[in-house]
Protein backbone atom coordinates (compact mmCIF):
# COMPACT_ATOMS: atom_id res chain seq x y z
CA UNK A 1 6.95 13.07 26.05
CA UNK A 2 10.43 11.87 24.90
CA UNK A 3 10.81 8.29 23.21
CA UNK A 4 13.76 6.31 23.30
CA UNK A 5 15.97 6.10 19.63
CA UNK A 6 15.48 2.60 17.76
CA UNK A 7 18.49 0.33 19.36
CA UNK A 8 21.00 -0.56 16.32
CA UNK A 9 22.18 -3.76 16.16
CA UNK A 10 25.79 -3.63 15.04
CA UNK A 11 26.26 -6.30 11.67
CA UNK A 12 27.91 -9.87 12.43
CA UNK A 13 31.24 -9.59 11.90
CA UNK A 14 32.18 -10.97 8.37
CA UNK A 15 35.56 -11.92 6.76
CA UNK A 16 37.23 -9.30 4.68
CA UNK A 17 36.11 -11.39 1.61
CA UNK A 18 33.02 -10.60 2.49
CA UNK A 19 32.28 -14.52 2.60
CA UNK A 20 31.46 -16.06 6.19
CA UNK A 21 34.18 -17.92 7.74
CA UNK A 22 32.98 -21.92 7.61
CA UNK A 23 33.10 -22.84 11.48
CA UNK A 24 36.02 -25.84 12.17
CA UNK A 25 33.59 -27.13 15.00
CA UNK A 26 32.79 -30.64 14.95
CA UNK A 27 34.67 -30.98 11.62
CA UNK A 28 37.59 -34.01 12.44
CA UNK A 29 41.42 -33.36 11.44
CA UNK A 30 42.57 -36.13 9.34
CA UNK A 31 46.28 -36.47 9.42
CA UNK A 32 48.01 -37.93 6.23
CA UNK A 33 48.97 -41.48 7.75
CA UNK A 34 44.77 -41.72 7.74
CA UNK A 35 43.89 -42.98 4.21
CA UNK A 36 46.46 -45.49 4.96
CA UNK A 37 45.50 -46.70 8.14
CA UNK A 38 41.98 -47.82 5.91
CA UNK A 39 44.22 -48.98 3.17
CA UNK A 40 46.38 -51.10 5.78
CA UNK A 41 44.97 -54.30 6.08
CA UNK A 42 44.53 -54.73 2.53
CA UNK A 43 47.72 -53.91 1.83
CA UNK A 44 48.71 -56.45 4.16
CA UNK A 45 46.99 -58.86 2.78
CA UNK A 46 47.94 -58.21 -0.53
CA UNK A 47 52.03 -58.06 0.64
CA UNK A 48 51.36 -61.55 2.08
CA UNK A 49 49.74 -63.10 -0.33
CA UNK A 50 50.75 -62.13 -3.62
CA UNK A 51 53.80 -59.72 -3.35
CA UNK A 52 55.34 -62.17 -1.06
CA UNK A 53 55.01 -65.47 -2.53
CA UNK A 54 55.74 -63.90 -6.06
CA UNK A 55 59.13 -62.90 -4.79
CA UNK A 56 59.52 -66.22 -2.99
CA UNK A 57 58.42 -68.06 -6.12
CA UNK A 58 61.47 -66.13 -8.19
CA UNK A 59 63.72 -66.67 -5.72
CA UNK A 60 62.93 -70.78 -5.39
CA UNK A 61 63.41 -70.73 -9.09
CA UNK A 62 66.68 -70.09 -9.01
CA UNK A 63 67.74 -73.03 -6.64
CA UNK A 64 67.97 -76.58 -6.93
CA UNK A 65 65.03 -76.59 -4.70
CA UNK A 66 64.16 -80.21 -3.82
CA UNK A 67 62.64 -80.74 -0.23
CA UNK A 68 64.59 -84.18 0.35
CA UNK A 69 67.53 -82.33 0.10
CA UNK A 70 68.57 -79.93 3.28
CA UNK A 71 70.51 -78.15 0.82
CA UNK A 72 69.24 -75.58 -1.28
CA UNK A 73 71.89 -75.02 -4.00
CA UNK A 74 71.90 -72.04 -6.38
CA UNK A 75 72.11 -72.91 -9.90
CA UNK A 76 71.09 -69.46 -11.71
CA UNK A 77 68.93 -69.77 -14.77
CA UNK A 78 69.20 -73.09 -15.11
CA UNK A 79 66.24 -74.33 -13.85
CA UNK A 80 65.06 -71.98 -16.65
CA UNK A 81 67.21 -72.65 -19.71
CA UNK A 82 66.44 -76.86 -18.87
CA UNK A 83 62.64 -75.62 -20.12
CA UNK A 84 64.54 -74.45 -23.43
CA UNK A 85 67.12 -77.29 -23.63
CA UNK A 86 65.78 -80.60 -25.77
CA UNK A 87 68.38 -82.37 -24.17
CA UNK A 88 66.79 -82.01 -20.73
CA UNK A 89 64.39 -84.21 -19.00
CA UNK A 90 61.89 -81.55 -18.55
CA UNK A 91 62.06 -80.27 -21.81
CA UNK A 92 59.41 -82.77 -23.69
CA UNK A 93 56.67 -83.45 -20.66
CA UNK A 94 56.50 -79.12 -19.61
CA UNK A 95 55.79 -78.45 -23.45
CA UNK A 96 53.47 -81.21 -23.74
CA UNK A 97 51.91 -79.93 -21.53
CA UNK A 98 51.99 -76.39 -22.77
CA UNK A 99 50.60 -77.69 -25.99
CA UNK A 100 47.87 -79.53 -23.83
CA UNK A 101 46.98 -76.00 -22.72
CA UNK A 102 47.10 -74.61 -25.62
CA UNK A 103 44.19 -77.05 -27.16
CA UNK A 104 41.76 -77.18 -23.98
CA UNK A 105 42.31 -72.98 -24.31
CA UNK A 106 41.77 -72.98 -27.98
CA UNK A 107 38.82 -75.21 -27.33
CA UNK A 108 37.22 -73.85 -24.85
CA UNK A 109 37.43 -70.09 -24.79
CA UNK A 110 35.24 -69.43 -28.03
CA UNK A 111 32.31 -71.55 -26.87
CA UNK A 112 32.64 -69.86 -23.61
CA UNK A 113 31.90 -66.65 -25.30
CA UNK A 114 29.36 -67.33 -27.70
CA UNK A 115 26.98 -69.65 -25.51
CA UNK A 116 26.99 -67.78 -22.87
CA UNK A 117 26.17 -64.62 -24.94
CA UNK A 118 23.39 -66.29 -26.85
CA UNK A 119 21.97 -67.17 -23.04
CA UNK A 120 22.42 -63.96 -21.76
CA UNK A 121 20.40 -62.43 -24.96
CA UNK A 122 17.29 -64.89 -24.42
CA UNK A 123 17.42 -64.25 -20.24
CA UNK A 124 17.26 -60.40 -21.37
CA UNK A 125 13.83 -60.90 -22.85
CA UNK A 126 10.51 -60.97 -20.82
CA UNK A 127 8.77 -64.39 -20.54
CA UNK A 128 7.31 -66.47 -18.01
CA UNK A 129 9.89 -68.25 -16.09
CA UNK A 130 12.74 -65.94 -16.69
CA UNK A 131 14.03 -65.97 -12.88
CA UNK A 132 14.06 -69.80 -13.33
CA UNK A 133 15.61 -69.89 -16.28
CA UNK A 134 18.46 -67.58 -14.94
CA UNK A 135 18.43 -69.82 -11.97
CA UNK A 136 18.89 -73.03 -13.85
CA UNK A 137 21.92 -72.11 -16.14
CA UNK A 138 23.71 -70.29 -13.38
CA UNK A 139 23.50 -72.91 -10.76
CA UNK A 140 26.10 -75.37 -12.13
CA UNK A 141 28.68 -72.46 -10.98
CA UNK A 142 28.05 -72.68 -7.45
CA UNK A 143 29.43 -76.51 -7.54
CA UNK A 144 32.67 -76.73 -7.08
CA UNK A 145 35.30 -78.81 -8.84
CA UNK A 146 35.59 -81.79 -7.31
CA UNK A 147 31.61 -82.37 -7.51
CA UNK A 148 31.65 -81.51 -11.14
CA UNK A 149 34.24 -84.09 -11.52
CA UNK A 150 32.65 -86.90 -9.77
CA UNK A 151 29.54 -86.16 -11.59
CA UNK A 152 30.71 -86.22 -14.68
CA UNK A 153 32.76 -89.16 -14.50
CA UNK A 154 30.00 -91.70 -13.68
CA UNK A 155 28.17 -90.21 -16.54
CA UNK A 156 31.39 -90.47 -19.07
CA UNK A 157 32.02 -93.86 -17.66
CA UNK A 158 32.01 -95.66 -21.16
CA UNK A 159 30.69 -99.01 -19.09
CA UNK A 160 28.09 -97.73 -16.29
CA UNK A 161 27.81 -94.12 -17.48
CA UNK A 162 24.35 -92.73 -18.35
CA UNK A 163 25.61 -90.83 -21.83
CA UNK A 164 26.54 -93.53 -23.46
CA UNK A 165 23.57 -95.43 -22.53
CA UNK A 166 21.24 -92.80 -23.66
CA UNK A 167 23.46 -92.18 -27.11
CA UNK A 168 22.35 -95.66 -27.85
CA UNK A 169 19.04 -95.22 -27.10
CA UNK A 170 19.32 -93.07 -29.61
CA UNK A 171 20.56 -95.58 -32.44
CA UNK A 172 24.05 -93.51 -32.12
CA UNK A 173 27.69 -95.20 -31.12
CA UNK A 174 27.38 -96.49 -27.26
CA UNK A 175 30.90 -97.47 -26.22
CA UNK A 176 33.19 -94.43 -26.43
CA UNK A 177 35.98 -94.09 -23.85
CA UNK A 178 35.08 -90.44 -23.18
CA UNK A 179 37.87 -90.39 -20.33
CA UNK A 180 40.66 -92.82 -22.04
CA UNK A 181 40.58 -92.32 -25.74
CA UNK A 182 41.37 -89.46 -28.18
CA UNK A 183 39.91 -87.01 -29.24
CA UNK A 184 36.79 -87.94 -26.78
CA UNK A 185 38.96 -86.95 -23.68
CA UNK A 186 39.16 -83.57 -25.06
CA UNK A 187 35.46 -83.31 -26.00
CA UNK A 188 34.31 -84.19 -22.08
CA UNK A 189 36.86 -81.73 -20.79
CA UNK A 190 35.48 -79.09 -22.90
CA UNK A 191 32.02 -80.25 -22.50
CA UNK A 192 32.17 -80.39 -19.06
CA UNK A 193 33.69 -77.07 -18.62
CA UNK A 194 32.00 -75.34 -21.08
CA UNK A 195 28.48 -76.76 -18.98
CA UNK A 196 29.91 -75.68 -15.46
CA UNK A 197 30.92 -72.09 -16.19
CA UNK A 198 28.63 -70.52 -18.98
CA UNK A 199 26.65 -69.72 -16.20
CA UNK A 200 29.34 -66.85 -14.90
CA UNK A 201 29.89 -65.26 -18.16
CA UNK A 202 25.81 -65.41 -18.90
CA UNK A 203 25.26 -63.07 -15.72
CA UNK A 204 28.54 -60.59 -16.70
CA UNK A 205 26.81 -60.27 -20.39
CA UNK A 206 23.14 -59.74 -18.69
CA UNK A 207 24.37 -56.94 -16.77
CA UNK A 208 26.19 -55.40 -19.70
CA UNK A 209 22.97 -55.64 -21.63
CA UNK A 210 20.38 -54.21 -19.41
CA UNK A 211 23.07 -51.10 -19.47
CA UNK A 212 22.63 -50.56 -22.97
CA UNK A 213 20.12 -47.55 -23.86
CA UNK A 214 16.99 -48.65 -25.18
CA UNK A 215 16.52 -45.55 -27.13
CA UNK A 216 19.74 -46.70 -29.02
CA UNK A 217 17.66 -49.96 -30.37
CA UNK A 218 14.60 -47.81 -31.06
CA UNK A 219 16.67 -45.27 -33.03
CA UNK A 220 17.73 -48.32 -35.10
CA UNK A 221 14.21 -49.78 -35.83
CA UNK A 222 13.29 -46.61 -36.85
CA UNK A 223 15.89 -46.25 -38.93
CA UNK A 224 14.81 -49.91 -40.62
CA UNK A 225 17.29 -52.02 -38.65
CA UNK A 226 16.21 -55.67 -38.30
CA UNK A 227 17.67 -57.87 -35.48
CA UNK A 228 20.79 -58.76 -37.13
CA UNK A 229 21.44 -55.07 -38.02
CA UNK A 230 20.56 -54.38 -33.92
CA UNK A 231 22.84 -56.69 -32.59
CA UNK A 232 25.97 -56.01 -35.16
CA UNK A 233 25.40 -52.11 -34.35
CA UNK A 234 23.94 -51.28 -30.96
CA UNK A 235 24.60 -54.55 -29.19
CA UNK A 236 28.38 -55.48 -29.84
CA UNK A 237 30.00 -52.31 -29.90
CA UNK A 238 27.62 -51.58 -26.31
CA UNK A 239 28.97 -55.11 -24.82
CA UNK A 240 32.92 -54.50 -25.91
CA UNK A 241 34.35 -52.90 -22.76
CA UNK A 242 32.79 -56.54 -21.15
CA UNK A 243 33.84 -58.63 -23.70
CA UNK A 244 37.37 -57.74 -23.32
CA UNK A 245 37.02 -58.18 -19.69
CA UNK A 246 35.16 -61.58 -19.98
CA UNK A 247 37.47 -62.51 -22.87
CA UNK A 248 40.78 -61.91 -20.48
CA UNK A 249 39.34 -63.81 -17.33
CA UNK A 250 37.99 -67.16 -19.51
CA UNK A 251 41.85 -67.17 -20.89
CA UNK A 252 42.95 -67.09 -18.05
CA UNK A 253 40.94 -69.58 -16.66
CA UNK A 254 40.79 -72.14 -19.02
CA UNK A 255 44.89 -71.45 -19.27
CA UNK A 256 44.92 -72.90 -15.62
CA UNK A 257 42.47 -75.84 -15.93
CA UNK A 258 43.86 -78.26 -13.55
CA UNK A 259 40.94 -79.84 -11.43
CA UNK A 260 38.95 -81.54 -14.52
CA UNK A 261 41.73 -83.33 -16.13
CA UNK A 262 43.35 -84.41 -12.58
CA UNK A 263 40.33 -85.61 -11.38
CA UNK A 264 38.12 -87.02 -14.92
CA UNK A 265 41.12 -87.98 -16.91
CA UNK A 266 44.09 -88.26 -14.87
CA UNK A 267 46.27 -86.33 -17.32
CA UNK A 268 44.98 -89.35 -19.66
CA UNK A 269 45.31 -90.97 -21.87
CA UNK A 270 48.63 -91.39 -21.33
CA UNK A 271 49.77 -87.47 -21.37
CA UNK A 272 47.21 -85.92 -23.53
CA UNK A 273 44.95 -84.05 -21.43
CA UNK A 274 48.33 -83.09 -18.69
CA UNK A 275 48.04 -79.33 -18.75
CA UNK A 276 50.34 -77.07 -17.30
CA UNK A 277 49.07 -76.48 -14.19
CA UNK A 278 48.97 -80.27 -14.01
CA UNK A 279 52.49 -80.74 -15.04
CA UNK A 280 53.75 -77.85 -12.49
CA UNK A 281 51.96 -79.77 -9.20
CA UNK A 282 53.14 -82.99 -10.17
CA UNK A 283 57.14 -81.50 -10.28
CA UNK A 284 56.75 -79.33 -7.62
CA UNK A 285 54.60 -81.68 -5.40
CA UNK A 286 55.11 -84.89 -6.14
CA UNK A 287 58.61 -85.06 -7.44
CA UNK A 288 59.37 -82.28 -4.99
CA UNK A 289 61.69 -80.44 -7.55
CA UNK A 290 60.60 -77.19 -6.71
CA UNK A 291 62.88 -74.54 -8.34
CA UNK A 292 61.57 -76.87 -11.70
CA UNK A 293 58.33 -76.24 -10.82
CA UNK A 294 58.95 -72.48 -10.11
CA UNK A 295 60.39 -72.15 -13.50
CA UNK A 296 57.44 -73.13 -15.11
CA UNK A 297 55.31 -71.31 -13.44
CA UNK A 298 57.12 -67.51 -14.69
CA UNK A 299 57.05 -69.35 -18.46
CA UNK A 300 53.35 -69.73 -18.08
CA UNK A 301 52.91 -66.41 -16.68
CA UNK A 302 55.33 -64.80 -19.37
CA UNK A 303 52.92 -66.31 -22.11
CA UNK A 304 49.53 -64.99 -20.10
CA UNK A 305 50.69 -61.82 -19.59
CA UNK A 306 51.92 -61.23 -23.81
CA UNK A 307 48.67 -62.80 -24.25
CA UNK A 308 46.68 -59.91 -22.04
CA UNK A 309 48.66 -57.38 -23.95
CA UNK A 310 46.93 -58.84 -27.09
CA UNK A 311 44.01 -59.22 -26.05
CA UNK A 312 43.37 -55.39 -24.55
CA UNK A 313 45.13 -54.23 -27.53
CA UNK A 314 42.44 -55.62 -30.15
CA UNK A 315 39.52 -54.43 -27.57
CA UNK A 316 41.16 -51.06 -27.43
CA UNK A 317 38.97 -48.24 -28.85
CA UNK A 318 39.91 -47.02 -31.90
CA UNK A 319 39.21 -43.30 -32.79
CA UNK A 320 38.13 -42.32 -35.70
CA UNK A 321 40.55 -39.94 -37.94
């Protein structure tokens, strides 16, 4: 009886590495025009509405741009060196304004970094009624300007308005001109702003928070650290890459109020509360000077951009020699 010899199977054929080849089947080709063909209609976007009107802006600034006028003259830096020239007629009502700015931003930007910090450590804690609590302080934000304003000027109103009738309820001083007089005008604004946008900065600092390691605060307590101590050491330097973020975008924002004083002051009284912003719309928009306008505009955004470069430099992180 003769049997058959075991059949060999011959070994798959392997790569001289003596790694398997990876099969290309079903794996797509990707060309390199492909990450920009994704990246295309943002970049589109983007070109359109900021590249483009940025160079457009520049470019109006140095004309005589008034849309009365078919002409367009070109005049240089002179709609620029006007801003610098007390002689000029722009000179005094664009600085005012600047110094308007300056106070509402002055104002405004440390309460809008405290409160909102000191609401954002009590929504961190656990109590009943936290999600209404968070609820409550952020829903002011949703609003937007023009129904803040309205609100708030029928409760400012110093003869109808419900604050001053409730401040003398209260045995306190019942006829102030919160929208017409000085330094009341200034209070409302910041009051009012202050009240409509803690709410934004609250949720930014919440976020921050409930990223911070809990075994850092329990390594302080045992280490006797009250509250104070906690905060100072675990908490700030935990919230500063936010801070700096929330400290740029409230600068910012304050640095182009425009809706509040147009609409609860009127730039009043007389030219007090005019801020920039205010001042650049009116010459661009109502007085149709345009290159003017323009000019402004790159002054104010000169001044917020050397203040960012402050700003991230104090934030920056300092290593330790």
């Amino acid at each position: 009886m003769t049997t058959t010899p075991a059949a060999t199977v011959a070994p798959a054929a392997t790569h001289t590495s003596g790694r398997a080849r990876p099969s290309r089947r079903g794996v797509a080709k990707h060309g390199r025009a492909t990450p920009w063909l994704f990246l295309a209609p943002y970049l589109v976007l983007f070109g359109v509405f900021v590249i483009l009107p940025i160079v457009l802006g520049a470019w109006i600034s140095l004309h005589q741009w008034d849309f009365l006028l078919p002409g367009k003259p070109f005049v240089g830096l002179d709609n620029y060196r006007d801003l610098f020239d007390s002689e000029s007629i722009i000179f005094s009502t664009f600085w005012s304004s600047m110094k308007a700015t300056g106070i509402f931003t002055v104002a405004s930007v440390p309460l809008l970094l405290v409160i909102p910090l000191l609401v954002a450590l009590v929504m961190n804690q656990r109590f009943v009624g936290r999600n209404l609590f968070r609820a409550v302080f952020f829903a002011p934000y949703v609003l937007g300007v023009a129904v803040v304003a309205v609100l708030w000027r029928y409760l400012l109103d110093n003869n109808i308005g419900l604050i001053n009738y409730y401040l003398g309820k209260l045995g306190l001083p019942d006829d102030t001109a919160w929208t017409t007089s000085m330094p009341a005008a200034w209070i409302a604004l910041v009051g009012v702003t202050v009240w409509w946008t803690l709410g934004y900065n609250s949720v930014i600092y919440l976020a921050a928070l409930q990223d911070i390691p809990r075994e850092l605060y329990e390594a302080a307590r045992v280490d006797g650290a009250n509250r104070w101590q906690q905060f100072r050491h675990v908490t700030l330097p935990g919230l500063r890459p936010v801070l700096a973020f929330i400290t740029m975008i409230t600068i910012l924002a304050s640095a182009n109020m425009f809706g509040q004083s147009y609409l609860i002051t009127q730039g009043g009284p007389g030219r007090e509360t005019r801020t920039a912003i205010y001042q650049i719309a009116e010459t661009g928009l109502r007085n149709y000077q345009m290159g003017s306008a323009a000019a402004m505009s790159y002054i104010l955004t000169g001044f917020l951009m050397l203040l960012s470069v402050v700003v991230f430099w104090l934030f920056r992180e300092r290593r330790a020699r």
